[in-house]
C-alpha atoms as a PDB file:
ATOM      1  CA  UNK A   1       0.000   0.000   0.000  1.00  0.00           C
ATOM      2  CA  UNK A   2       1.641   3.839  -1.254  1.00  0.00           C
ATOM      3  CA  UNK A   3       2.308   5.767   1.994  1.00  0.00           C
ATOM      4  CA  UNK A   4       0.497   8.578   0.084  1.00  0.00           C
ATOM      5  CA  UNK A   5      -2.633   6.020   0.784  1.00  0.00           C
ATOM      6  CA  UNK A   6      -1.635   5.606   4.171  1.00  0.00           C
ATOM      7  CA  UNK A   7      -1.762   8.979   5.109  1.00  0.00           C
ATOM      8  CA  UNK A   8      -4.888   9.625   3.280  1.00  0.00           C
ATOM      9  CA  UNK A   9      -6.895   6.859   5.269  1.00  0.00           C
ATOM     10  CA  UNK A  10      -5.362   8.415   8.698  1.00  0.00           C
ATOM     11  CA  UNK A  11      -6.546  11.899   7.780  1.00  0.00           C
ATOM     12  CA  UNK A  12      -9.756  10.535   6.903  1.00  0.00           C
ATOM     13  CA  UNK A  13     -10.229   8.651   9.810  1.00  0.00           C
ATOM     14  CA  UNK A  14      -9.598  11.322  12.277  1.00  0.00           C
ATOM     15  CA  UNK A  15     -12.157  13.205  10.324  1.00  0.00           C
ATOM     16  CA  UNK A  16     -14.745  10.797  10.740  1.00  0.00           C
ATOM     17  CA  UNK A  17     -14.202  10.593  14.652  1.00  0.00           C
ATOM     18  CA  UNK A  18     -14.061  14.488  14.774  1.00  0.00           C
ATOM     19  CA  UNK A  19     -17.514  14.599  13.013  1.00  0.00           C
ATOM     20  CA  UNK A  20     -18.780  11.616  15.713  1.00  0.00           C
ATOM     21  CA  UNK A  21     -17.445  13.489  18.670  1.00  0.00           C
ATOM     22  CA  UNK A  22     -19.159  16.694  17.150  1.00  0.00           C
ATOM     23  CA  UNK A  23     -22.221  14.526  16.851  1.00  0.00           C
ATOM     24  CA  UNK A  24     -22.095  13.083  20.343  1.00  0.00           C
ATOM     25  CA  UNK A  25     -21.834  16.575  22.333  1.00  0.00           C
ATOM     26  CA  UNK A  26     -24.883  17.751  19.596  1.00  0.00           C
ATOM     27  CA  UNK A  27     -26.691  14.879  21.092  1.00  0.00           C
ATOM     28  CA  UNK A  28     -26.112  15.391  24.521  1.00  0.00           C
ATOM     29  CA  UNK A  29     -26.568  19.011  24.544  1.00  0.00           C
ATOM     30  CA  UNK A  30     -29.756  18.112  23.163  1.00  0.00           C
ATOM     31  CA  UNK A  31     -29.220  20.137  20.099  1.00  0.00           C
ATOM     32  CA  UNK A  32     -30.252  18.843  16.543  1.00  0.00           C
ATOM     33  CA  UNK A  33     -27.792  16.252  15.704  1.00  0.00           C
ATOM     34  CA  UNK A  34     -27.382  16.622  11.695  1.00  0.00           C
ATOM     35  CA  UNK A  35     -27.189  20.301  11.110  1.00  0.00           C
ATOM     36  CA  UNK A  36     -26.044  21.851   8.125  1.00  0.00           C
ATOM     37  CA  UNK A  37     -22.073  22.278   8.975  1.00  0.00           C
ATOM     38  CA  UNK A  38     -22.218  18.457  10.165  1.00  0.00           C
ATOM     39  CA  UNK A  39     -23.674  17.159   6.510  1.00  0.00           C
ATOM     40  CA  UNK A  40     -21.001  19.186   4.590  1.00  0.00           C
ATOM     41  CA  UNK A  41     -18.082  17.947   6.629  1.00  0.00           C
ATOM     42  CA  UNK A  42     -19.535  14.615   6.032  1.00  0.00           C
ATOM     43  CA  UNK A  43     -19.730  14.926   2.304  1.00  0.00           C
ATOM     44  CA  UNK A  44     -16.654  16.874   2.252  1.00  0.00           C
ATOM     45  CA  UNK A  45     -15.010  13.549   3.975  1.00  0.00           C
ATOM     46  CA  UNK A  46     -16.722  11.078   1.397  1.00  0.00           C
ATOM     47  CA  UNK A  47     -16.123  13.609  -1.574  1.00  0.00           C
ATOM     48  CA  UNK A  48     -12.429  13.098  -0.464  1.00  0.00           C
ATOM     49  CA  UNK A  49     -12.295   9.254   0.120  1.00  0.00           C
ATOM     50  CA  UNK A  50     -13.472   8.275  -2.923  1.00  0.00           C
ATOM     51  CA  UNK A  51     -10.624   8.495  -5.176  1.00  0.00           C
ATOM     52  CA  UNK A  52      -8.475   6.632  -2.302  1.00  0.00           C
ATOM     53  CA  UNK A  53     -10.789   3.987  -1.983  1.00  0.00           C
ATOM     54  CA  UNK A  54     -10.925   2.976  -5.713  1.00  0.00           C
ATOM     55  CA  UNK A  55      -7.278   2.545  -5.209  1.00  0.00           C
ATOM     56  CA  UNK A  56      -6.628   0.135  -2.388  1.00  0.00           C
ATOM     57  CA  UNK A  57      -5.985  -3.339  -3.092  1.00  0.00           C
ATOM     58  CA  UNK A  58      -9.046  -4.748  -1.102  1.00  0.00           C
ATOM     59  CA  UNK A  59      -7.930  -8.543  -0.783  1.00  0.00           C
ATOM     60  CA  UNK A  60      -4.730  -7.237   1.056  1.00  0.00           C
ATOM     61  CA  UNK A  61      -6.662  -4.981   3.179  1.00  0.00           C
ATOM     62  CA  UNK A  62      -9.135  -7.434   4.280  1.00  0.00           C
ATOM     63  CA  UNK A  63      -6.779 -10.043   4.643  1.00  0.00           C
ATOM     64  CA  UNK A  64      -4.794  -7.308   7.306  1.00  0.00           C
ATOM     65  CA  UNK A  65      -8.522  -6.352   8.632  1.00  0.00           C
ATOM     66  CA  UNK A  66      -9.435 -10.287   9.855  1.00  0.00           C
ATOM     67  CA  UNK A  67      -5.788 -10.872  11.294  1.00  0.00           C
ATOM     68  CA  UNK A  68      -5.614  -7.650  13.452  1.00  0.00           C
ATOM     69  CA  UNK A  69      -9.516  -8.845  14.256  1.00  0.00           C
ATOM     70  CA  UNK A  70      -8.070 -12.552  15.259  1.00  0.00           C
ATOM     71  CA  UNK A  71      -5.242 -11.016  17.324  1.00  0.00           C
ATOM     72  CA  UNK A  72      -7.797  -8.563  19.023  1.00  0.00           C
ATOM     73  CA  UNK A  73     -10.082 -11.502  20.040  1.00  0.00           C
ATOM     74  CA  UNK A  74      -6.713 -13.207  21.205  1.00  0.00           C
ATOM     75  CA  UNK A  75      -6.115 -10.606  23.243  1.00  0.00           C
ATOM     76  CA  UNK A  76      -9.338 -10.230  24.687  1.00  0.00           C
ATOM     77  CA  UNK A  77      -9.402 -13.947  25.515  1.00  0.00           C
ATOM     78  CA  UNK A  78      -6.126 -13.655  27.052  1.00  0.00           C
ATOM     79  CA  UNK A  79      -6.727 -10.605  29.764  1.00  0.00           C
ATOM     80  CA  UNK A  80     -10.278 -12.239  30.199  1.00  0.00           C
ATOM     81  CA  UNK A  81      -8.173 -15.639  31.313  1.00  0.00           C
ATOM     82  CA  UNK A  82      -6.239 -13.751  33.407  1.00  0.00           C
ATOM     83  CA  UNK A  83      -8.497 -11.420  35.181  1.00  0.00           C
ATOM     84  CA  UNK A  84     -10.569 -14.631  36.211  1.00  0.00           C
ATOM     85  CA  UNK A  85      -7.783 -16.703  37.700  1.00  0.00           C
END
């Protein structure tokens, strides 16, 4: 995977937990959650992904996605054996 690609995905990953934190004090300040500056980030952030993600090599990525998802359960199972010995 480019590092150019890379760098793209972190950027627009940060965006799209900036626009759920937004979301989440909206909520609980009881506010209307979508509002007009919330959509346009939001299509801003797809507008911007799409041209990355017709790039990636999806096999390779999902092949990466279910090992870090094996080693997470691993993990989990480990600390949960641990914390109940």
């Amino acid at each position: 995977m480019p590092s150019i690609t890379a760098v793209c995905l972190v950027i627009f990953a940060l965006a799209c937990a900036a626009l759920a934190v937004l979301t989440i004090r909206l909520q609980r300040s009881r506010q209307a959650v979508f509002n007009g500056g919330v959509l346009l980030a939001m299509a801003f952030a797809v507008a911007a992904a799409l041209p990355i993600l017709s790039r990636l090599p999806w096999a390779e990525l999902a092949e990466e996605a279910s090992d870090q998802a094996l080693a997470a359960i691993q993990l989990l199972h480990a600390a949960y054996v641990i914390l109940t010995l």
